[in-house]
N, C-alpha and C. Protein backbone atom coordinates (compact mmCIF):
# COMPACT_ATOMS: atom_id res chain seq x y z
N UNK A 1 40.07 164.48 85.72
CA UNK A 1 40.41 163.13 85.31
C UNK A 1 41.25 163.20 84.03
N UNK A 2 42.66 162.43 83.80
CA UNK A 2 42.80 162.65 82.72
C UNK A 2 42.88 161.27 81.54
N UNK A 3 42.86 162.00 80.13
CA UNK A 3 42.54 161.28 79.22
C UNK A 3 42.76 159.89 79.46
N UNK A 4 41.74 159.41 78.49
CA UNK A 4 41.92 157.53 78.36
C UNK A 4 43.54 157.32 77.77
N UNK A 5 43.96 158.19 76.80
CA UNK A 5 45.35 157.90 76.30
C UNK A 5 45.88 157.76 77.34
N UNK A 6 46.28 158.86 78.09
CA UNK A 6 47.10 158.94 79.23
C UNK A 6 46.85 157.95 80.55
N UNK A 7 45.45 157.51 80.52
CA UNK A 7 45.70 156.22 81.23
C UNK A 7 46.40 155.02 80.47
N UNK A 8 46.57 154.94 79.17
CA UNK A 8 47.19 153.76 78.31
C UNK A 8 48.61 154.13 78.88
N UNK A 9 48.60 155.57 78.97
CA UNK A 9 50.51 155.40 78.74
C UNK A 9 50.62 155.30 80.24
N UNK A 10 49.87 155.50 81.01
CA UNK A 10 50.38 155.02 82.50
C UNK A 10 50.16 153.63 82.69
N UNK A 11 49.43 153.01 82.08
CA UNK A 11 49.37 151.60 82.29
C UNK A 11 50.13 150.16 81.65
N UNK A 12 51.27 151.08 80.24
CA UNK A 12 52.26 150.58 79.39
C UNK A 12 53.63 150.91 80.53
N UNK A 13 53.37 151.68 81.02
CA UNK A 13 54.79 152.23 81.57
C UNK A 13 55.46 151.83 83.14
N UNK A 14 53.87 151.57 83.54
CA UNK A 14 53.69 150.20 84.56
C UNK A 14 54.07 149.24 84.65
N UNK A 15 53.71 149.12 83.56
CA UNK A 15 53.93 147.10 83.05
C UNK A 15 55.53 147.30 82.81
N UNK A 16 56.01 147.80 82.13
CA UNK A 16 57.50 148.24 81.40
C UNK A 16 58.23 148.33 82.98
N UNK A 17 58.06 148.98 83.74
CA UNK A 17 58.59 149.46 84.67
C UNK A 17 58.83 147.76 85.29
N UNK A 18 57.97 147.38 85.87
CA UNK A 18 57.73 146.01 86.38
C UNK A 18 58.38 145.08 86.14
N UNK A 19 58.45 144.89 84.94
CA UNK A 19 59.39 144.19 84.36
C UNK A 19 60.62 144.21 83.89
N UNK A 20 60.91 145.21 83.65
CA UNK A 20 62.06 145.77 83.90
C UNK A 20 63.01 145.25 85.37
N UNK A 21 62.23 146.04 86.61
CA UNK A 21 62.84 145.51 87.73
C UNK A 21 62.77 143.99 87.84
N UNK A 22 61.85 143.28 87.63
CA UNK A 22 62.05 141.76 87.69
C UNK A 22 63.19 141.29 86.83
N UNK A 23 63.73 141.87 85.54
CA UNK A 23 64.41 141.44 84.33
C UNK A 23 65.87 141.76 85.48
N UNK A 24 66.06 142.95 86.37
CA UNK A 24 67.09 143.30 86.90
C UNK A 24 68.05 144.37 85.85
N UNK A 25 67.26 145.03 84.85
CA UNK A 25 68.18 146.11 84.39
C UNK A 25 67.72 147.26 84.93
N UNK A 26 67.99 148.40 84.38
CA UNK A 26 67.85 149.77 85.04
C UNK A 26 67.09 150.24 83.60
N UNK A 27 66.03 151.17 83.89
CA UNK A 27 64.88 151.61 83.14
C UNK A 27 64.96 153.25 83.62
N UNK A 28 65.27 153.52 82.38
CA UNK A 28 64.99 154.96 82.09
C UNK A 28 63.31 155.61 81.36
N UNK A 29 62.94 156.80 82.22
CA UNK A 29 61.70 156.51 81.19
C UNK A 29 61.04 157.65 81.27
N UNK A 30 61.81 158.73 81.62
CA UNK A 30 60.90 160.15 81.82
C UNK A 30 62.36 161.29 80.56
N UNK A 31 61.80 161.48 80.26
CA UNK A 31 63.00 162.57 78.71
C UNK A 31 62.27 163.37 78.75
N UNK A 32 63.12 164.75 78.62
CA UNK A 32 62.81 166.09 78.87
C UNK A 32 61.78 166.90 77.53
N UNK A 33 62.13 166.06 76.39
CA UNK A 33 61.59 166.16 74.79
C UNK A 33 61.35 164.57 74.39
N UNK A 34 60.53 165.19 73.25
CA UNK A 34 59.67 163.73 72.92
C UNK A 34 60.03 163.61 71.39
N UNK A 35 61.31 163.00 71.29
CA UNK A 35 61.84 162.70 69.64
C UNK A 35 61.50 161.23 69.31
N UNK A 36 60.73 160.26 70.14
CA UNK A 36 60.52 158.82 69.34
C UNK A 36 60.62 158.11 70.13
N UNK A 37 61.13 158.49 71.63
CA UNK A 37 62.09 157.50 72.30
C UNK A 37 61.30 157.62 73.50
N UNK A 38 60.68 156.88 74.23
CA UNK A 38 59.70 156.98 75.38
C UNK A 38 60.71 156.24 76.56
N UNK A 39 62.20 155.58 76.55
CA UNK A 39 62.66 154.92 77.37
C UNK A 39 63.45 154.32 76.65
N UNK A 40 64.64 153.85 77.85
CA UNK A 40 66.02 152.86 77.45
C UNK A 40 65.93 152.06 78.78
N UNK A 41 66.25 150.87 78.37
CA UNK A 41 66.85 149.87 79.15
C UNK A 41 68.50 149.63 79.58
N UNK A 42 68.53 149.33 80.43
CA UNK A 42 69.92 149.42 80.75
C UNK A 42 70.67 148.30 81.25
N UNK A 43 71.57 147.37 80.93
CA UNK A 43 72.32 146.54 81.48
C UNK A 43 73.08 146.78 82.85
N UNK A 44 73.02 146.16 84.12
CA UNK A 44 73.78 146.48 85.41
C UNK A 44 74.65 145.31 85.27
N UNK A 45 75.92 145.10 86.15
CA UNK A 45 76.72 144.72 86.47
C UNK A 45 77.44 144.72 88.02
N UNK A 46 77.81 143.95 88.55
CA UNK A 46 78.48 144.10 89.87
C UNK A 46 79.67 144.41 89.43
N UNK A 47 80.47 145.55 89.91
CA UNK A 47 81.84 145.53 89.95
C UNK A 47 82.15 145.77 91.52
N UNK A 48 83.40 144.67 92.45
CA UNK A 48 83.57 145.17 93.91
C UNK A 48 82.24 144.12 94.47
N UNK A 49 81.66 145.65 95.14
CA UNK A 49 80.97 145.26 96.24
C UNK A 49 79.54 146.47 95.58
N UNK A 50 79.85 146.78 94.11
CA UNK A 50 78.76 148.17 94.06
C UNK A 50 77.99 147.50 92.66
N UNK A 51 76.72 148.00 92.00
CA UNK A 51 76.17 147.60 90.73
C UNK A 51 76.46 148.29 90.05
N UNK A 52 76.90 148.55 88.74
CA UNK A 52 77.05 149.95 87.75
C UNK A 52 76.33 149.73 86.77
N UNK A 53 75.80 150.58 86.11
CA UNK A 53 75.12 150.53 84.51
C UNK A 53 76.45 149.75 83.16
N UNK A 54 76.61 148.93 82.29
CA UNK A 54 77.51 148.43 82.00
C UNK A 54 77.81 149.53 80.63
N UNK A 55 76.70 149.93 80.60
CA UNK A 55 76.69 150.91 79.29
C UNK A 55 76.00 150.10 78.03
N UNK A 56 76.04 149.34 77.49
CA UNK A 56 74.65 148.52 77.18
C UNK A 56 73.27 148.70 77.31
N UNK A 57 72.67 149.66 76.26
CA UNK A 57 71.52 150.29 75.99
C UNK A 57 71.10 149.66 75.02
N UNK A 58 69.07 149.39 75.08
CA UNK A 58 68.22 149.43 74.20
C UNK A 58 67.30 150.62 74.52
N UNK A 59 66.86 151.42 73.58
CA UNK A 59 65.59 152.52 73.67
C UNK A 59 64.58 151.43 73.38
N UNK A 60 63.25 152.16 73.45
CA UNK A 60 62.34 151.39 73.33
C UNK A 60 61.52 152.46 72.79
N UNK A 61 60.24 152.57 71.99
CA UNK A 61 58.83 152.66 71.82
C UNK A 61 57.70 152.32 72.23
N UNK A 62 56.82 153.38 73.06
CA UNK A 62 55.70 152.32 74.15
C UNK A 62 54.43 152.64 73.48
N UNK A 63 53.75 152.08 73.05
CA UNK A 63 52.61 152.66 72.79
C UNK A 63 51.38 151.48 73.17
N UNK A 64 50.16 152.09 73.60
CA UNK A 64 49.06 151.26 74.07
C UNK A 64 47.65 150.82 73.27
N UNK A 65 47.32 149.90 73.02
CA UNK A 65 45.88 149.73 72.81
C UNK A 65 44.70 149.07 72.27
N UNK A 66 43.78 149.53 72.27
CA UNK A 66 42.72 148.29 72.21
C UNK A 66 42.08 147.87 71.00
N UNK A 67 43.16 148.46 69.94
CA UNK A 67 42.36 148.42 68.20
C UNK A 67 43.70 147.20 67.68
N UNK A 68 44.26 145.92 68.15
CA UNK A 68 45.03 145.50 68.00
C UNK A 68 44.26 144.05 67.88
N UNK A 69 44.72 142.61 67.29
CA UNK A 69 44.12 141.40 67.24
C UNK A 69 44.74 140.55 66.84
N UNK A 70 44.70 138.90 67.54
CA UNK A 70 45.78 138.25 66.89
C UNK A 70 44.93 137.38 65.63
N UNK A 71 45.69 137.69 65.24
CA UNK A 71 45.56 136.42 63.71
C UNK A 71 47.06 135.26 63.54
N UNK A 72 46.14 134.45 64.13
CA UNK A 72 47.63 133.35 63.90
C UNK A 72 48.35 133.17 64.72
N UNK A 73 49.71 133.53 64.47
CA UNK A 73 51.22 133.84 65.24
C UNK A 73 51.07 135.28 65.45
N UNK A 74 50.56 135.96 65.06
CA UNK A 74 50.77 137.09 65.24
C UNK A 74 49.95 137.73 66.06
N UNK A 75 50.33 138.93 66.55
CA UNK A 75 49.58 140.04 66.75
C UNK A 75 49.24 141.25 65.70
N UNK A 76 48.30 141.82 65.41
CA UNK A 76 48.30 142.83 63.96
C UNK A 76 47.88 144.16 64.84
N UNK A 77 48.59 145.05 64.33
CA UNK A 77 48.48 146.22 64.78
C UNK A 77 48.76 147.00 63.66
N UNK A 78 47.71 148.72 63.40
CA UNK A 78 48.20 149.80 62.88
C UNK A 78 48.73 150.40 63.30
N UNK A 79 50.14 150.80 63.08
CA UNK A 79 51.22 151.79 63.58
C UNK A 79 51.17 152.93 63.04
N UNK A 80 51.39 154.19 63.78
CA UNK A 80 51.32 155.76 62.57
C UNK A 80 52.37 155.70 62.24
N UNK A 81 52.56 155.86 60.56
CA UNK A 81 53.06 156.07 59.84
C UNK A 81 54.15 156.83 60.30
N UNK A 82 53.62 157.73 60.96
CA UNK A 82 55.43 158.86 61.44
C UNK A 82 56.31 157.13 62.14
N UNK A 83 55.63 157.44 63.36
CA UNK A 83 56.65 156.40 64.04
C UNK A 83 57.35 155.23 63.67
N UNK A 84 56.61 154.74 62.71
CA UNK A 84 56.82 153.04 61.99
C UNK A 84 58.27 153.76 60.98
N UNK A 85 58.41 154.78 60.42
CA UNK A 85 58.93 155.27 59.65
C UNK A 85 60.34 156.03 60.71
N UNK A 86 60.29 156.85 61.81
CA UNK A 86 61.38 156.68 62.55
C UNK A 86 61.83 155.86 63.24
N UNK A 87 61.28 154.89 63.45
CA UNK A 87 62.34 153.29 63.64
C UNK A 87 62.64 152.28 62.61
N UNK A 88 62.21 152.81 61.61
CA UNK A 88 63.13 152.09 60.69
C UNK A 88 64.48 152.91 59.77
N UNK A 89 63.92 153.77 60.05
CA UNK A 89 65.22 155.06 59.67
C UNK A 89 66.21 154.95 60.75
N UNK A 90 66.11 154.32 61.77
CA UNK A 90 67.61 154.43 62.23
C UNK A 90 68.46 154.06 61.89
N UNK A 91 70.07 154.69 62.27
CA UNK A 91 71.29 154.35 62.17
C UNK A 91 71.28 152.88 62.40
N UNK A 92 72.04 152.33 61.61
CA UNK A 92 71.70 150.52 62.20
C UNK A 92 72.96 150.56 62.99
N UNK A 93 73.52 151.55 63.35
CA UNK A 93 75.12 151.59 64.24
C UNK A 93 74.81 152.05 65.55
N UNK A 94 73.29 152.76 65.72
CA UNK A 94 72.96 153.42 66.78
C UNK A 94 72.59 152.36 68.03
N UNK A 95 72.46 152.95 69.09
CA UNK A 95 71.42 152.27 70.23
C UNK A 95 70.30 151.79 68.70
N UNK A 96 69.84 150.09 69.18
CA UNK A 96 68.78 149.64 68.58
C UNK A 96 67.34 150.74 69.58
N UNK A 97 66.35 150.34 68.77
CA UNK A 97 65.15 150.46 69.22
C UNK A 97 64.16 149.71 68.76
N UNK A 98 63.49 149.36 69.90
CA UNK A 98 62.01 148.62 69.43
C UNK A 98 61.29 148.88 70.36
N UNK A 99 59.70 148.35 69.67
CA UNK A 99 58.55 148.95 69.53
C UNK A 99 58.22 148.22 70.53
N UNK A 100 57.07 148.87 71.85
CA UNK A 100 56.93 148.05 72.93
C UNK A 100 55.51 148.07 72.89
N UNK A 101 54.51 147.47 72.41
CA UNK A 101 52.96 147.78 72.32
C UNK A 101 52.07 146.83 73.29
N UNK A 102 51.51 147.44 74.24
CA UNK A 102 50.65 147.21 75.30
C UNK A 102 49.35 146.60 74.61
N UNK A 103 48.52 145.11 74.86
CA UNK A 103 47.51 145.38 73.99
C UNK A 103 46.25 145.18 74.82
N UNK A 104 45.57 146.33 75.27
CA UNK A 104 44.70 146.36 76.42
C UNK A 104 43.69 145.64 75.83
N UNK A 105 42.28 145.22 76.52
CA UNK A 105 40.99 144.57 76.24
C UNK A 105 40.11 145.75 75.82
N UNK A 106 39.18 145.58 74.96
CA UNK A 106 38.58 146.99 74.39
C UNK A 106 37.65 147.43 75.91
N UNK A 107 37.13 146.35 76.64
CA UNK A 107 36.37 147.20 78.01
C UNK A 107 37.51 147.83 78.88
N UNK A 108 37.68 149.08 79.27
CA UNK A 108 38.57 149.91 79.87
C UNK A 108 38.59 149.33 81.40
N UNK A 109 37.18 148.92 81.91
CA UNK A 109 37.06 148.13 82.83
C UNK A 109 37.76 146.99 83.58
N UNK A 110 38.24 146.34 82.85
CA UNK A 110 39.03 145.30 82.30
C UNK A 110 40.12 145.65 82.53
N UNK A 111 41.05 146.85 82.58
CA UNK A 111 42.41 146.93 82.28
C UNK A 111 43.22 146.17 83.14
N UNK A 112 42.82 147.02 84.90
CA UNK A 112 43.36 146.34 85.75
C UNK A 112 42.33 145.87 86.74
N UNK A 113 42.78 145.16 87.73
CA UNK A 113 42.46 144.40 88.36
C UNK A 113 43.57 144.73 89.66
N UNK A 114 42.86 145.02 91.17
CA UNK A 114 43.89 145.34 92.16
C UNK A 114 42.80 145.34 93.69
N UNK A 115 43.08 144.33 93.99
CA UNK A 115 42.62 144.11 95.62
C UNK A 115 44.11 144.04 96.63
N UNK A 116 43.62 143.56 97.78
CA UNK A 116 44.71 142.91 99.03
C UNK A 116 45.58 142.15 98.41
N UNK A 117 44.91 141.30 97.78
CA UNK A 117 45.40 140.47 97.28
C UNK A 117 46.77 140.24 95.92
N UNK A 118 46.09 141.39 95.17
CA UNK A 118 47.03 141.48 93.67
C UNK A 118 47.05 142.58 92.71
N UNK A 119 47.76 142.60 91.84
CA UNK A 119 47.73 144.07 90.87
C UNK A 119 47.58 142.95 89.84
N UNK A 120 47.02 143.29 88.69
CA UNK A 120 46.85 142.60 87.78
C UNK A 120 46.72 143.26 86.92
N UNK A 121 46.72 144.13 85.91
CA UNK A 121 47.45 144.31 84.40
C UNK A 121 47.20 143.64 83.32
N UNK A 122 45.74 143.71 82.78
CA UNK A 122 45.33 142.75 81.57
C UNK A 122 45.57 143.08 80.46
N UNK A 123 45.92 141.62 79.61
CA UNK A 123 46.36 141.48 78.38
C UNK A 123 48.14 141.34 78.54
N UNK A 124 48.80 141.77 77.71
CA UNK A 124 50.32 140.87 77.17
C UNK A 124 50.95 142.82 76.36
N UNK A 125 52.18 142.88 76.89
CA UNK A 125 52.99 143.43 76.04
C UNK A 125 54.17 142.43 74.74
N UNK A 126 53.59 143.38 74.04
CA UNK A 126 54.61 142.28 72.74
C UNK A 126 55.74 143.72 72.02
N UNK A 127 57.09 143.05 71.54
CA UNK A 127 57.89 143.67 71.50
C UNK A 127 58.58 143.21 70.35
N UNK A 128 59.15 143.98 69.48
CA UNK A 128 59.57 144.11 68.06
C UNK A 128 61.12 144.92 67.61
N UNK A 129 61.20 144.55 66.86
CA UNK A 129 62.56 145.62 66.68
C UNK A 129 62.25 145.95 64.81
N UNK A 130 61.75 146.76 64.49
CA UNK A 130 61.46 147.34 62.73
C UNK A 130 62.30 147.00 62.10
N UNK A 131 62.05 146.86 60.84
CA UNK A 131 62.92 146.83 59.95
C UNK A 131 62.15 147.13 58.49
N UNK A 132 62.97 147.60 57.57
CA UNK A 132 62.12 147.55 56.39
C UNK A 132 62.95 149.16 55.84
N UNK A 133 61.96 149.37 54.59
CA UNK A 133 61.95 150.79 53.75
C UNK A 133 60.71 151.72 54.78
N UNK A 134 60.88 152.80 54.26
CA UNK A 134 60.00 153.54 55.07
C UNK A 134 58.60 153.53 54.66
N UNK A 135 57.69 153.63 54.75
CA UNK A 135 56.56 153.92 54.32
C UNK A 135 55.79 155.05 53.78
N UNK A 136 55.14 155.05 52.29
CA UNK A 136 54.71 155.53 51.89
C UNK A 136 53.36 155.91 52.14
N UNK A 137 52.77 154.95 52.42
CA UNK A 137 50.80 154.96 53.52
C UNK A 137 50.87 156.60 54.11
N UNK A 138 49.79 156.83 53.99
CA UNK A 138 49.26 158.51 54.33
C UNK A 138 49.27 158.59 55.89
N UNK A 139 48.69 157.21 56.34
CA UNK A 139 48.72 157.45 58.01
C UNK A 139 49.18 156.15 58.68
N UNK A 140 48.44 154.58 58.50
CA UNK A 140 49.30 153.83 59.41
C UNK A 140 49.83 152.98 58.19
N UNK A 141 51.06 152.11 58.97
CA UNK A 141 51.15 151.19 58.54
C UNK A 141 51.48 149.73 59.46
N UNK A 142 50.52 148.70 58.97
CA UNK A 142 50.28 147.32 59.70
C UNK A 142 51.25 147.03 59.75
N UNK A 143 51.51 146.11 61.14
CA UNK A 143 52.44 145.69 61.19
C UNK A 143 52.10 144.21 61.82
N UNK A 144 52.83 143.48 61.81
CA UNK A 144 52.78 142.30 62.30
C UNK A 144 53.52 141.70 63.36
N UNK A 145 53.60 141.66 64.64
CA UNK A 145 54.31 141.38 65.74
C UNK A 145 54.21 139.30 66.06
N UNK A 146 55.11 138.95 66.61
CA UNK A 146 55.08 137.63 66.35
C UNK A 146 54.81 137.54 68.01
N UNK A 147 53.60 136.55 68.29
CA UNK A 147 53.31 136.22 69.56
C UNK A 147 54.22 135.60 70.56
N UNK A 148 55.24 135.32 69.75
CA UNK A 148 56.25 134.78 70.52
C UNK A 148 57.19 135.30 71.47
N UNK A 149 57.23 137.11 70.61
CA UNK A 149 57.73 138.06 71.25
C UNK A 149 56.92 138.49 72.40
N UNK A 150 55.85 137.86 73.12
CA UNK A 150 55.90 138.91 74.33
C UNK A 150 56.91 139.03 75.47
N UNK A 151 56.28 140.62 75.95
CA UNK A 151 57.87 141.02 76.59
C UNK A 151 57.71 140.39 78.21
N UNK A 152 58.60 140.20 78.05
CA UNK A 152 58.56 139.12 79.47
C UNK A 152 60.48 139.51 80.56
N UNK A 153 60.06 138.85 81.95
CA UNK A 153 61.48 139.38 82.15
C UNK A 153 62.65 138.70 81.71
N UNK A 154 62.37 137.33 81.06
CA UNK A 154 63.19 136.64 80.23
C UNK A 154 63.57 137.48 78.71
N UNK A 155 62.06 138.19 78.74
CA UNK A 155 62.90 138.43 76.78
C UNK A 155 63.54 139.53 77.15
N UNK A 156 63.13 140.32 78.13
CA UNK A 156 64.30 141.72 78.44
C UNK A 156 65.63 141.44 78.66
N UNK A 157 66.17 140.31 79.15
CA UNK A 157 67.36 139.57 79.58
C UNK A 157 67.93 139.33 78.39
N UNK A 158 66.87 138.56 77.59
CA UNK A 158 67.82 137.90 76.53
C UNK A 158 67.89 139.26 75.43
N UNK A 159 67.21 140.50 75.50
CA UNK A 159 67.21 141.82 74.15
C UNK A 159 68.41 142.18 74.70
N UNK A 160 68.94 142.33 75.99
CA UNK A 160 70.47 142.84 76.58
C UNK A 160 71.71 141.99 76.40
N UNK A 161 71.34 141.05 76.21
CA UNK A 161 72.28 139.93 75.78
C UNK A 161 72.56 140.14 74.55
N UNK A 162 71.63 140.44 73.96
CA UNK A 162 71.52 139.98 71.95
C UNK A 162 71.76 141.74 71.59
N UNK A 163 72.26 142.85 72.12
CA UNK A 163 73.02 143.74 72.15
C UNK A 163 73.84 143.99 72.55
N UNK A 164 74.53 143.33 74.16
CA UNK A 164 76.04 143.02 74.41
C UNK A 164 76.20 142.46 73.35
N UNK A 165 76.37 141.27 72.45
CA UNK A 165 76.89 140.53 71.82
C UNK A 165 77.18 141.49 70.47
N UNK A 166 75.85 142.14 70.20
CA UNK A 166 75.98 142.72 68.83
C UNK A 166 77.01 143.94 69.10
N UNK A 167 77.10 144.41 70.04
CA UNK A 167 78.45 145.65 70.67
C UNK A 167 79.50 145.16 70.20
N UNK A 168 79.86 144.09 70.85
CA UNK A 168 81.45 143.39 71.05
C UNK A 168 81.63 142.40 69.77
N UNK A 169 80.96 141.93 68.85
CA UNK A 169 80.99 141.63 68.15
C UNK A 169 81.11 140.08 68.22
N UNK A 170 80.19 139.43 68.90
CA UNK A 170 80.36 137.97 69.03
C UNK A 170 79.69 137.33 67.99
């Protein structure tokens, strides 16, 4: 059987995947090395009679789990310090990246849900893009995600939009 982590990251990458195809971009999500980047999203296009990738990339950050809570507008989560600290160190010229955090129910029981009938996938992915100085904190640092952001196949639509635009300079 393997680890509870590794059921988080199969059950973030699920959901990601899913939505993704509903959003209608192309999802990258298996990398040969593990530098920060768990997946890119991809903009398609019809050209003719064929679909092509438009070249219009977001990476993403997936991470899962059940030590997360909302207060407010928000969602509050501890992020490790490494990671919170390589997405805000990016090139601001690069592919963007943001943080894709799964926030499961603490009973593992709970996660999913799957008869004849349905797949079901409990709780909400919420999605962020960092910003800030890097962090000094020894191990995490809180972060605050706005409930508004969950990732949905609308907000994947509109994160490809709001990077075409930032490309071409609208």
């Amino acid at each position: 059987m393997i680890t509870l982590q590794h059921t988080e990251e199969c059950l973030s990458l699920a959901f990601v995947h899913a939505l993704a195809g509903r959003a209608g971009v192309s999802l990258a999500s298996q990398r040969v090395h593990d530098y920060g980047i768990d997946g890119t999203f991809r903009s398609v296009k019809i050209i003719g009679k064929r679909r092509v990738e438009t070249g219009y990339a977001v990476d993403f950050q997936m991470k899962a789990t059940t030590t997360w809570e909302h207060k407010g507008p928000n969602v509050v989560y501890d992020l490790e310090v490494k990671n919170y600290n390589d997405m805000v160190q990016r090139d601001s010229e690069a592919t963007p990246c943001i943080l894709i955090l799964l926030c499961l129910p603490t009973d593992q029981h709970q996660w999913i849900v799957a008869d004849e009938d349905r797949l079901v996938l409990q709780r909400c992915c919420y999605w962020m893009q960092l910003e800030g100085d890097p962090s000094s904190n020894s191990y995490t640092q809180r972060i605050f995600i706005p409930r508004k952001n969950a990732l949905t196949p609308q907000a994947i639509v509109s994160i490809m939009a709001n990077e075409q635009k930032r490309r071409v300079g609208i």
